[in-house]
N, C-alpha and C. Protein backbone atom coordinates (compact mmCIF):
# COMPACT_ATOMS: atom_id res chain seq x y z
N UNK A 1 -50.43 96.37 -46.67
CA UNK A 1 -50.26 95.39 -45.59
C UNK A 1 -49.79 96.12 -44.33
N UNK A 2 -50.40 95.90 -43.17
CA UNK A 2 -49.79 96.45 -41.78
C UNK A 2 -49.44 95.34 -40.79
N UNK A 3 -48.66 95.17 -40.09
CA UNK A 3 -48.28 94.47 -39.09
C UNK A 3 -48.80 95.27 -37.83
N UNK A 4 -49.53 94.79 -36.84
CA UNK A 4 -50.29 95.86 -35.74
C UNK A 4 -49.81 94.77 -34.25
N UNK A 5 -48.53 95.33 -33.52
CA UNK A 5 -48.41 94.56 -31.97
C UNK A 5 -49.10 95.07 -31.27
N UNK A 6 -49.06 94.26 -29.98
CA UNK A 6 -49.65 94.14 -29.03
C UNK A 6 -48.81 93.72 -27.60
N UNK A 7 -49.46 93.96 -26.65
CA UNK A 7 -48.82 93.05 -25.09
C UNK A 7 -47.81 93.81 -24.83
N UNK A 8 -47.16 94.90 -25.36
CA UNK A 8 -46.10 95.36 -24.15
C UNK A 8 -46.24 95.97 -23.14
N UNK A 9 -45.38 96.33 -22.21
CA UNK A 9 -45.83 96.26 -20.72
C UNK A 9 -44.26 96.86 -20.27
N UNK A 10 -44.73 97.50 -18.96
CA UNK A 10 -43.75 97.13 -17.83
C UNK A 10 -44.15 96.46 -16.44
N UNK A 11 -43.32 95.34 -16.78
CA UNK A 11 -43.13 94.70 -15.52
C UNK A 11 -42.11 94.41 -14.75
N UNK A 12 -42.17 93.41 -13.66
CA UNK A 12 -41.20 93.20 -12.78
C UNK A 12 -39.84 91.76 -13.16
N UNK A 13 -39.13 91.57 -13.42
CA UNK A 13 -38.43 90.57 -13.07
C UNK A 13 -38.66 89.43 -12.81
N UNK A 14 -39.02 88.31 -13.67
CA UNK A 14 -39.48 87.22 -13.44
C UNK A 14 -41.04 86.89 -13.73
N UNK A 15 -41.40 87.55 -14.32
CA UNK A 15 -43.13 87.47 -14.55
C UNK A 15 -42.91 87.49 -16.14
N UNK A 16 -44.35 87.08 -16.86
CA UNK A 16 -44.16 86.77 -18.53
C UNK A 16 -44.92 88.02 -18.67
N UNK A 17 -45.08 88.12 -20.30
CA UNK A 17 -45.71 88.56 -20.79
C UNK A 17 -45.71 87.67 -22.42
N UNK A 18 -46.86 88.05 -23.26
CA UNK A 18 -47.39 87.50 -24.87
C UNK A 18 -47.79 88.85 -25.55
N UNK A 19 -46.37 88.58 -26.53
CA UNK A 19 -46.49 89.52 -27.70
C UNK A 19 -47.72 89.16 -28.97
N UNK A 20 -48.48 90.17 -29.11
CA UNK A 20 -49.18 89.04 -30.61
C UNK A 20 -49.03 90.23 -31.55
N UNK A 21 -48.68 90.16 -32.75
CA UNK A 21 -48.72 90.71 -34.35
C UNK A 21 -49.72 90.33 -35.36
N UNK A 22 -50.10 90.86 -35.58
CA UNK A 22 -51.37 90.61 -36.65
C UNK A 22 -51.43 91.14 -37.91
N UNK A 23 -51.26 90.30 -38.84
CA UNK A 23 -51.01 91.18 -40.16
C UNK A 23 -52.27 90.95 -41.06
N UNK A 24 -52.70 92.51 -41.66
CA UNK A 24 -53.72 92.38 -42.30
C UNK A 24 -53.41 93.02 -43.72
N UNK A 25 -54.50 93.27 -44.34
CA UNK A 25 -54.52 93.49 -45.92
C UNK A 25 -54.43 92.62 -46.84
N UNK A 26 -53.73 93.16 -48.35
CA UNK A 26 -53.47 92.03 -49.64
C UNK A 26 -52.58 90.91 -49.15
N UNK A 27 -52.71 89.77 -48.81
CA UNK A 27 -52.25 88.81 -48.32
C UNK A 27 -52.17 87.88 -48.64
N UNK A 28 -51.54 87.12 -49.85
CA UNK A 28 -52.17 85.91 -50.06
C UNK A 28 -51.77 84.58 -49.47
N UNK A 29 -50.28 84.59 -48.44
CA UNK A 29 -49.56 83.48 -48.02
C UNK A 29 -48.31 84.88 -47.30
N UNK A 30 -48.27 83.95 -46.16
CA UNK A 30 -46.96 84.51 -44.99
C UNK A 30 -46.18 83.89 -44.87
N UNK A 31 -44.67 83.80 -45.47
CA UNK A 31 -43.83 82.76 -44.69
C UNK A 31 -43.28 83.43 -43.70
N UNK A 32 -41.78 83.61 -43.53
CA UNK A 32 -41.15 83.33 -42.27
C UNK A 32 -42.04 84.65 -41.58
N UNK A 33 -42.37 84.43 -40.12
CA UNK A 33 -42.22 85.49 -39.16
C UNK A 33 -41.31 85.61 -38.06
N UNK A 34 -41.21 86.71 -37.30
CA UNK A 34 -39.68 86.85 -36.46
C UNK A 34 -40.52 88.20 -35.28
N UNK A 35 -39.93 88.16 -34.38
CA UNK A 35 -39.34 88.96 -33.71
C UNK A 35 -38.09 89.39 -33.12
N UNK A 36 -37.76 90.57 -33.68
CA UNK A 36 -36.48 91.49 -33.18
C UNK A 36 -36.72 92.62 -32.17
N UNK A 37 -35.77 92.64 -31.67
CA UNK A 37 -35.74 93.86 -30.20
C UNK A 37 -34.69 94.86 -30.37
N UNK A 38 -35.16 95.77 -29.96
CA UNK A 38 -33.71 97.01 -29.85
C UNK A 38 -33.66 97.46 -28.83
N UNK A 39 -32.18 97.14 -27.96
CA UNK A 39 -32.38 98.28 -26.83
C UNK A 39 -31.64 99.46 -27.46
N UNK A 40 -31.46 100.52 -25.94
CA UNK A 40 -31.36 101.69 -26.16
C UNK A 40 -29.58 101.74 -26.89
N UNK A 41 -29.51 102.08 -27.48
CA UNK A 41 -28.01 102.02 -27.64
C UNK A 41 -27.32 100.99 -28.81
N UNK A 42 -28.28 99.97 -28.91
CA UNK A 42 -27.86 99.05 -29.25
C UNK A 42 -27.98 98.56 -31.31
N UNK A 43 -27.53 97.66 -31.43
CA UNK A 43 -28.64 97.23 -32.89
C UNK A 43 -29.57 96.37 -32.85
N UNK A 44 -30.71 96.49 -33.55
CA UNK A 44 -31.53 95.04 -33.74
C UNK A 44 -30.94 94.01 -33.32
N UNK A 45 -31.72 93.02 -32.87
CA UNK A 45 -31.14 91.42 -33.03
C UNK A 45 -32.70 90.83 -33.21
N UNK A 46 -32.30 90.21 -33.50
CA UNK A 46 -33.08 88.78 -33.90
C UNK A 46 -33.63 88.05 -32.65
N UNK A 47 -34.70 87.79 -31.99
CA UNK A 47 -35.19 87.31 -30.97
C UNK A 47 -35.47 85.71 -31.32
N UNK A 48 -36.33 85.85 -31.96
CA UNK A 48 -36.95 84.39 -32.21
C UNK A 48 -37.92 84.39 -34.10
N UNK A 49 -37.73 83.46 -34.23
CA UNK A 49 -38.25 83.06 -35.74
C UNK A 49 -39.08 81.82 -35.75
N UNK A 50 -40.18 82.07 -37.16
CA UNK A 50 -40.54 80.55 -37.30
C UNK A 50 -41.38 80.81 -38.73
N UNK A 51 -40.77 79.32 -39.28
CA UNK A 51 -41.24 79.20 -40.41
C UNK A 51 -42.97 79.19 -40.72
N UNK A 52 -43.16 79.06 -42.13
CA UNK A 52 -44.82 78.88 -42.41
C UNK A 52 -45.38 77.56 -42.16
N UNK A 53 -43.78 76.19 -42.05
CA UNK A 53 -44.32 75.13 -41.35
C UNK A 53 -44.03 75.19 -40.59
N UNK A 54 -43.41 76.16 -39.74
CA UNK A 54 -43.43 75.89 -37.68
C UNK A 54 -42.37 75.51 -37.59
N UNK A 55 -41.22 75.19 -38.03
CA UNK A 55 -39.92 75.66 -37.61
C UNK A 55 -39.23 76.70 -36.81
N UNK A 56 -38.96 76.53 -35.83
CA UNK A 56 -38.33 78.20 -35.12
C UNK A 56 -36.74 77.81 -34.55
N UNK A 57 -36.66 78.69 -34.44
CA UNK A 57 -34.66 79.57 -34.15
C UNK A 57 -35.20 80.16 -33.30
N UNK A 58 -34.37 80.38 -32.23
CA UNK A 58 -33.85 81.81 -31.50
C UNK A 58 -32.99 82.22 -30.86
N UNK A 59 -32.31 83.27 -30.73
CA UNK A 59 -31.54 83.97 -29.47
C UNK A 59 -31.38 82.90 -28.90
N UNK A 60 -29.75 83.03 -28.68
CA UNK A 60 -28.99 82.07 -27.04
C UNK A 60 -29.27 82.54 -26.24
N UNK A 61 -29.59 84.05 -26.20
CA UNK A 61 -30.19 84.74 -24.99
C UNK A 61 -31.55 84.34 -24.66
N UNK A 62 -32.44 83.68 -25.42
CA UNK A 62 -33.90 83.64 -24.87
C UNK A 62 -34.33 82.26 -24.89
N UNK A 63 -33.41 81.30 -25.36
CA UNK A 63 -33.58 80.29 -25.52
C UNK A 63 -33.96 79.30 -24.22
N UNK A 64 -35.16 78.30 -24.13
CA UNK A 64 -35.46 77.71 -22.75
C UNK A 64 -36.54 78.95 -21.74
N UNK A 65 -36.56 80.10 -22.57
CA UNK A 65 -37.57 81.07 -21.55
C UNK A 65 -38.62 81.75 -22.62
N UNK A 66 -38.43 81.92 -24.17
CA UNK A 66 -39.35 82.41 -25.22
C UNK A 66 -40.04 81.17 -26.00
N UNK A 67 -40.99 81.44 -26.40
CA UNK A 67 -41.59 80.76 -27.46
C UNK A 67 -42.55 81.05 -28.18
N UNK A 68 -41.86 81.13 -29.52
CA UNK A 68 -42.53 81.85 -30.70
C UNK A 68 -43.56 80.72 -31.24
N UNK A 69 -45.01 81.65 -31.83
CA UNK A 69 -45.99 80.51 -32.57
C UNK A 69 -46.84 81.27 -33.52
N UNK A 70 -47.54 80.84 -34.26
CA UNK A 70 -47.86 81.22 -35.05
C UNK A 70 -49.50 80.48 -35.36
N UNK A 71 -50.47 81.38 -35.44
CA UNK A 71 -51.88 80.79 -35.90
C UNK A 71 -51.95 81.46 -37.69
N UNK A 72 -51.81 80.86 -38.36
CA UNK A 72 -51.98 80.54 -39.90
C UNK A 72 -53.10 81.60 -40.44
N UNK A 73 -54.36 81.13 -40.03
CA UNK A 73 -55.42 81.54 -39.93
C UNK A 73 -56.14 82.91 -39.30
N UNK A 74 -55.14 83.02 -38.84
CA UNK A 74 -55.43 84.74 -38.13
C UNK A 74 -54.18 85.66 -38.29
N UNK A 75 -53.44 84.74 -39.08
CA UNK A 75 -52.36 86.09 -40.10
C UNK A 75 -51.31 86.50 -38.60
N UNK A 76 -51.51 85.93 -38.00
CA UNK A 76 -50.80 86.19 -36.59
C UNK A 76 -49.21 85.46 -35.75
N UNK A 77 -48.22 86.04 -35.05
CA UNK A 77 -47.94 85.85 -34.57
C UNK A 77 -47.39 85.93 -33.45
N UNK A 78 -46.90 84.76 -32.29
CA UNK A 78 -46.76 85.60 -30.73
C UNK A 78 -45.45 85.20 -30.47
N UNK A 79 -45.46 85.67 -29.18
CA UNK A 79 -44.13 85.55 -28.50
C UNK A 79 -44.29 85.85 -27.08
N UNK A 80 -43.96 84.38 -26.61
CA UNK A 80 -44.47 84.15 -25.01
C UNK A 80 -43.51 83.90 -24.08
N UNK A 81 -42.83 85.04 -23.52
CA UNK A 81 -41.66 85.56 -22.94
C UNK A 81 -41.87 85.40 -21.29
N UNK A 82 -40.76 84.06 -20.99
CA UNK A 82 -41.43 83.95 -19.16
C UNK A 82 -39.99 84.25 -18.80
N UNK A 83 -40.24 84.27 -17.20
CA UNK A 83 -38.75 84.51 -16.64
C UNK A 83 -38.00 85.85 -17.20
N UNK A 84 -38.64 86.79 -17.74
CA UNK A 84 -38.16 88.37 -17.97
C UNK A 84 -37.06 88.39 -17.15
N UNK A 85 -36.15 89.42 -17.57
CA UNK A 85 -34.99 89.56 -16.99
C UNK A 85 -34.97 90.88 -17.29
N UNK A 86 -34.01 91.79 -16.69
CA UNK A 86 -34.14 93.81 -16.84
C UNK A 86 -33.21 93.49 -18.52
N UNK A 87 -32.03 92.88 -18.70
CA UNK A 87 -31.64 92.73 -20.29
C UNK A 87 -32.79 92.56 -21.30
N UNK A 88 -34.00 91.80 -20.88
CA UNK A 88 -34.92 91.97 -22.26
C UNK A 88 -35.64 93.03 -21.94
N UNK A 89 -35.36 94.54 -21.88
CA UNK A 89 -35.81 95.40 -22.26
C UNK A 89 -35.37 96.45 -23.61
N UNK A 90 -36.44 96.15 -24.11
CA UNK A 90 -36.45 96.87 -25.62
C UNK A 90 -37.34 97.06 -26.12
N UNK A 91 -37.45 97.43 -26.99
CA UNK A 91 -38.90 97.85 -28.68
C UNK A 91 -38.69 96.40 -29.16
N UNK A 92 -40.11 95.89 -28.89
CA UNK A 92 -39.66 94.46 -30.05
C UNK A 92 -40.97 94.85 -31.40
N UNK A 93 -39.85 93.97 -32.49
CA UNK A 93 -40.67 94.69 -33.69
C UNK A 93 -41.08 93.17 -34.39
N UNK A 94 -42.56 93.51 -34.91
CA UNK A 94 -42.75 91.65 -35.23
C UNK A 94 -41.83 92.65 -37.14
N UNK A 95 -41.72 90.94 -37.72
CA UNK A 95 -41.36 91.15 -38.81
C UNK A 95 -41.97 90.14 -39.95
N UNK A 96 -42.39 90.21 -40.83
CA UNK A 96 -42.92 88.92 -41.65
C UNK A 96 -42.82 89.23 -43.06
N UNK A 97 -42.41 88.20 -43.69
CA UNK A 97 -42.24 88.20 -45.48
C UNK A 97 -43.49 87.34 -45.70
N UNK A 98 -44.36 88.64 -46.50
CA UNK A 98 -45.36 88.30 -47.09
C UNK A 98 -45.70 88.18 -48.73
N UNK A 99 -46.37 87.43 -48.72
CA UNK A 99 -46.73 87.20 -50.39
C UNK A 99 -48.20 87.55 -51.05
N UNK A 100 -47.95 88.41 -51.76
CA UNK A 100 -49.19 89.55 -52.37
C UNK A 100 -49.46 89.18 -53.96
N UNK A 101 -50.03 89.33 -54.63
CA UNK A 101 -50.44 88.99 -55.76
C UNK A 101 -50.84 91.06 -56.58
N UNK A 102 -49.65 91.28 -57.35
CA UNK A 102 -49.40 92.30 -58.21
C UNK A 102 -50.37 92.44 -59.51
N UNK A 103 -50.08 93.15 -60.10
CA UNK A 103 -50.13 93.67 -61.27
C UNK A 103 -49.38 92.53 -62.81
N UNK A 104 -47.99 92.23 -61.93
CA UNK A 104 -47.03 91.94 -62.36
C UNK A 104 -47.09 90.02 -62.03
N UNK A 105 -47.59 89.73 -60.74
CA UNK A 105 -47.94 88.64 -60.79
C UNK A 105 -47.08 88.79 -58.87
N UNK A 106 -46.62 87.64 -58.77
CA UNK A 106 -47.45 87.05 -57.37
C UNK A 106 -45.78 88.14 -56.70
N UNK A 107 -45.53 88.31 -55.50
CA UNK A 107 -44.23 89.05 -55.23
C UNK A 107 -43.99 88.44 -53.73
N UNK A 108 -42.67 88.86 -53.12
CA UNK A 108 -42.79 88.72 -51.32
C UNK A 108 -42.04 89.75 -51.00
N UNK A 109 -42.13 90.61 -50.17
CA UNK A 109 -41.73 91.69 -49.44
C UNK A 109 -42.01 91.32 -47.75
N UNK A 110 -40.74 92.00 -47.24
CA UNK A 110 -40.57 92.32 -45.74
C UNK A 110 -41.52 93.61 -45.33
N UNK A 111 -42.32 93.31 -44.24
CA UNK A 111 -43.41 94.60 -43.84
C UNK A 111 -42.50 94.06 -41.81
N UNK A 112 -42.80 95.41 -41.39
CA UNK A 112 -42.50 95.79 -40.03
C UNK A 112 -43.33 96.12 -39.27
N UNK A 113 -43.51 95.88 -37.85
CA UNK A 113 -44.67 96.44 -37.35
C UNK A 113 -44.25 97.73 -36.93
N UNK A 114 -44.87 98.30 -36.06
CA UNK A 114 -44.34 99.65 -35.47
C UNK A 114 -43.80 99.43 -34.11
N UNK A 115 -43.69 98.47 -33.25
CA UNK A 115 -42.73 98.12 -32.29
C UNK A 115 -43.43 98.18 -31.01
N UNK A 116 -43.12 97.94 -29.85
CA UNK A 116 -43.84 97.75 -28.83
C UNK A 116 -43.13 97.85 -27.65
N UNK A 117 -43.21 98.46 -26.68
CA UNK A 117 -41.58 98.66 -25.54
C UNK A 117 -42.08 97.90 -24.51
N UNK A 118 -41.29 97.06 -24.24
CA UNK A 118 -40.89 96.23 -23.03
C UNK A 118 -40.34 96.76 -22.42
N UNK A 119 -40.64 96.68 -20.84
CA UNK A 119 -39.68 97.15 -20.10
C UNK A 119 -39.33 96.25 -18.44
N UNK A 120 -38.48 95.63 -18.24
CA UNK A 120 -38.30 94.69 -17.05
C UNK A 120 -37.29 95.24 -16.49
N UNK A 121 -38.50 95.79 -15.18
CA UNK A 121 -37.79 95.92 -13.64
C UNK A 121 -36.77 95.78 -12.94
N UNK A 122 -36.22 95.74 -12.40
CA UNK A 122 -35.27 94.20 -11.08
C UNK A 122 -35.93 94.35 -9.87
């Protein structure tokens, strides 16, 4: 299974950008997906989440300016970040617990993408 992002950028202060993650391979069902960010210095956090029925959480920090979604059908998910600010600059990493069908019988494991750098201006 690979998780493959997309959409990062540098831009200016106040302009959006759309993250998309795409997960391919043995796949048989995706629940939760997420995006987390790291800045330089810092630890992971948790950006935004959403369930396999479309439930989402996120950051007090991004809350009213992100919005996470998810197409089912194309194993995908985004993250549509307006009103950038120079604080959301980081590596954002999609994250998703997927469900594969073993040897052993059906399993779910956490897969990572390889990350994507944001970077906002002032």
């Amino acid at each position: 299974v690979q998780l493959v992002e997309s959409g990062g950028g540098l831009v200016q202060a106040g302009v959006s950008l759309r993250l998309s993650c795409a997960a391919s391979g043995s796949i048989s069902s995706i629940n939760a997906m997420g995006w987390y960010r790291q800045a330089p210095g810092k630890q992971r956090e948790l950006v935004a989440a959403i369930s396999s029925g479309g439930s989402t959480n996120y950051a007090d920090s991004v809350k009213g300016r992100f919005t996470i979604s998810r197409d089912n059908a194309k194993n995908t998910v985004y993250l549509q970040m307006n009103s950038l600010r120079p604080e959301d600059t980081a590596v954002y990493y999609c994250n998703a617990a997927i469900r594969g069908l073993g040897s052993s019988g059906f399993y779910v494991r956490d897969y990572w993408g390889q990350g994507t750098q944001v970077t906002v201006s002032s």
